[in-house]
Protein backbone atom coordinates (compact mmCIF):
# COMPACT_ATOMS: atom_id res chain seq x y z
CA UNK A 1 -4.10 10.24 1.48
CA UNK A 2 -0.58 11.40 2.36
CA UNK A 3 1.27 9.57 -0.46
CA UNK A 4 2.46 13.64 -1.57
CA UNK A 5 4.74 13.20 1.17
CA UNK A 6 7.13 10.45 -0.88
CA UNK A 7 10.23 11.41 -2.30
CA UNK A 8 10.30 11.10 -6.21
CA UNK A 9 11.99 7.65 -5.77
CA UNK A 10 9.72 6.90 -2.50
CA UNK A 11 6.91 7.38 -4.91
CA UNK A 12 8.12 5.11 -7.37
CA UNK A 13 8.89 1.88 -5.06
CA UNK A 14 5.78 2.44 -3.65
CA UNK A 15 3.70 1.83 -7.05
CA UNK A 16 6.13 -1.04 -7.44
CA UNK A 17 5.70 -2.65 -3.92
CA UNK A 18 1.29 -2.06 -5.03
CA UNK A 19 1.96 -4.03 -7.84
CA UNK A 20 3.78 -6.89 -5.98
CA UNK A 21 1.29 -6.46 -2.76
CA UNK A 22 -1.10 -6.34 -5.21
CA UNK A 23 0.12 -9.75 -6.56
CA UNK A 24 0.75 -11.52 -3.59
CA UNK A 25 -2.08 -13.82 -3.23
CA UNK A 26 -2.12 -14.43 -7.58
CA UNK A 27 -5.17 -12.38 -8.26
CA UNK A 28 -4.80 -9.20 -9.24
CA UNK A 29 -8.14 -7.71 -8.73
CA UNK A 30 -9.91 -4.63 -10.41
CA UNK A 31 -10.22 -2.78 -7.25
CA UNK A 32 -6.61 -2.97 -6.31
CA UNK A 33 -5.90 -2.01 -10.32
CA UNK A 34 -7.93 0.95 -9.59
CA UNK A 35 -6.15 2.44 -6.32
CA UNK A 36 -3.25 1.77 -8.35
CA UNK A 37 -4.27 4.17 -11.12
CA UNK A 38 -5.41 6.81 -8.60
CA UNK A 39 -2.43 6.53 -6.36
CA UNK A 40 -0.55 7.50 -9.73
CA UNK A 41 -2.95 10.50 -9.62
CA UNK A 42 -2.48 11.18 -6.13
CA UNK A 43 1.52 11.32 -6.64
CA UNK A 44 1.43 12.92 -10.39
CA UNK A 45 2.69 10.02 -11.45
CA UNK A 46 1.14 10.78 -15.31
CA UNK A 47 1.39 6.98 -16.05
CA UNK A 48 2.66 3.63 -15.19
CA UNK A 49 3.53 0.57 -17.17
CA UNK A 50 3.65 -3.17 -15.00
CA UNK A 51 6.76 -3.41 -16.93
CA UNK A 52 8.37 -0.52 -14.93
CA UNK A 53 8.23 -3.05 -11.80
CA UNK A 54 11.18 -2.90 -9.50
CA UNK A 55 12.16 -6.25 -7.27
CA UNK A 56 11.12 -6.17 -3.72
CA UNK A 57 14.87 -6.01 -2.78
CA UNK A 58 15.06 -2.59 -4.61
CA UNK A 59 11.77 -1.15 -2.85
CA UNK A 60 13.24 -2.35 0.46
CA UNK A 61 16.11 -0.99 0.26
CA UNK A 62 14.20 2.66 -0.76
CA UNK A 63 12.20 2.00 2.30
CA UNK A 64 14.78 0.84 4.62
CA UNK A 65 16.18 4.23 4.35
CA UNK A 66 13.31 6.71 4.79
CA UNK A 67 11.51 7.95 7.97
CA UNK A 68 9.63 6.62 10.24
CA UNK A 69 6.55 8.32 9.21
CA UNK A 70 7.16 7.76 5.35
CA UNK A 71 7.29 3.97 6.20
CA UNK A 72 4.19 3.81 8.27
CA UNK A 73 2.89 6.14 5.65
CA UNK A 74 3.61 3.44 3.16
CA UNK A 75 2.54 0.64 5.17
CA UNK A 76 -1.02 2.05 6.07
CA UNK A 77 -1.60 2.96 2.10
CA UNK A 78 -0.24 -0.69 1.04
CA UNK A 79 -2.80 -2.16 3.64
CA UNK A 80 -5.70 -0.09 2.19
CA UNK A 81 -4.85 -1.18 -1.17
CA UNK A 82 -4.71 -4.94 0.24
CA UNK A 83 -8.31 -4.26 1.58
CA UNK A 84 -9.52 -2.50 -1.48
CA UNK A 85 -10.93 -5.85 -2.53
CA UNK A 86 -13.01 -6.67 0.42
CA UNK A 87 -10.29 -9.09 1.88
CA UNK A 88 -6.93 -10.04 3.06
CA UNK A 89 -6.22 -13.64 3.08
CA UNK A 90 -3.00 -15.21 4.47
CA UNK A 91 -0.86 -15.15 1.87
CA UNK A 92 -1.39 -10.85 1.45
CA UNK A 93 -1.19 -10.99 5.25
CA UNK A 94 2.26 -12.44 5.06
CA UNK A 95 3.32 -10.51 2.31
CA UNK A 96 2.97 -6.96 3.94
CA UNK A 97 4.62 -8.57 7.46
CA UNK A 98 7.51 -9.70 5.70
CA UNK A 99 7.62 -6.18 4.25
CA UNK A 100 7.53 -4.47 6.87
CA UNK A 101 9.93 -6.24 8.99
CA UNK A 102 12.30 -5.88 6.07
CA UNK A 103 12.16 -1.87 6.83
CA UNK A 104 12.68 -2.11 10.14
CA UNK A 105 8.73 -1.84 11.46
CA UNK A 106 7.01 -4.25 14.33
CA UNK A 107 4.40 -6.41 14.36
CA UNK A 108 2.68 -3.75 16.76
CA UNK A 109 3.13 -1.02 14.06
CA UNK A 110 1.45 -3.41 11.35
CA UNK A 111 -1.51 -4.28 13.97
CA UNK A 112 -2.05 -0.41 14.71
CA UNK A 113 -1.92 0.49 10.46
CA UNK A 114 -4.62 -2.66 10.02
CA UNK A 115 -6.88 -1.44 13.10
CA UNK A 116 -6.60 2.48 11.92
CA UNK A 117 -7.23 1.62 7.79
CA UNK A 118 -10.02 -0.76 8.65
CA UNK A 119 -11.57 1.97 10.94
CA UNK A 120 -11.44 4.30 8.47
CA UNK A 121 -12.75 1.67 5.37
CA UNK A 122 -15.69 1.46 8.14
CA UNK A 123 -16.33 4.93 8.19
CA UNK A 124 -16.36 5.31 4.31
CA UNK A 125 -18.44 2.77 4.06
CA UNK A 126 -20.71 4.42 6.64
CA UNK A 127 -20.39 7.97 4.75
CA UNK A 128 -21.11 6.35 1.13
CA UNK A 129 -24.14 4.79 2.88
CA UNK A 130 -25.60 7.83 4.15
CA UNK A 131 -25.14 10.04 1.26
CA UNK A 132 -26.27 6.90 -1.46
């Protein structure tokens, strides 16, 4: 959705920190494969190897240093991905809070990101249903 707004290097960790999100509870499912490809799109990222993976120390130290709104940009996308699959259990839970206290975001700002992406998952849903 507003992934565009990432620096070159902002769009790279960010595909790296999917991958690791992604990874986070040791199933890597389709779905979350899928958002991955078309976040590539979104960013004209032409392609992306697993191998290309950064650490999570590298990505939070891209993140620690951009904006406000890039991080929360990055957080709400991250939790979308994390939902792609129907469900976040504890361990993907964990992951992203860890995350985002490592780039200098609250508890309150993950809460609001979870309550606005599942809103808008809900409407979606709603919207595929009506037109299906």
């Amino acid at each position: 959705m507003f992934l565009s707004r990432l620096s070159k290097k902002e769009k790279e960790a960010f595909i790296s920190l999917s991958v690791h999100a992604s990874n986070s509870n040791d199933v890597f499912a389709n779905e979350e494969k899928v958002m991955i490809q078309e976040y590539c799109k979104e960013m004209d990222i032409p392609s992306w190897n697993i191998e290309d993976t950064i650490s999570m120390d590298e990505i939070v130290d891209v993140f620690k240093q951009s904006e406000l709104s890039v991080k929360k940009i990055v957080l709400l996308e991250t939790l979308g991905l994390l939902y792609s699959d129907g469900e976040v259990d504890d361990s993907e839970k964990k992951f992203i809070n860890e995350y985002a206290k490592k780039i200098g975001l609250t508890d309150e700002d993950v809460e609001k990101q979870t309550i606005v992406i599942k809103e808008y998952l809900d409407a979606l849903k709603k919207v595929t249903e009506a037109i299906s």
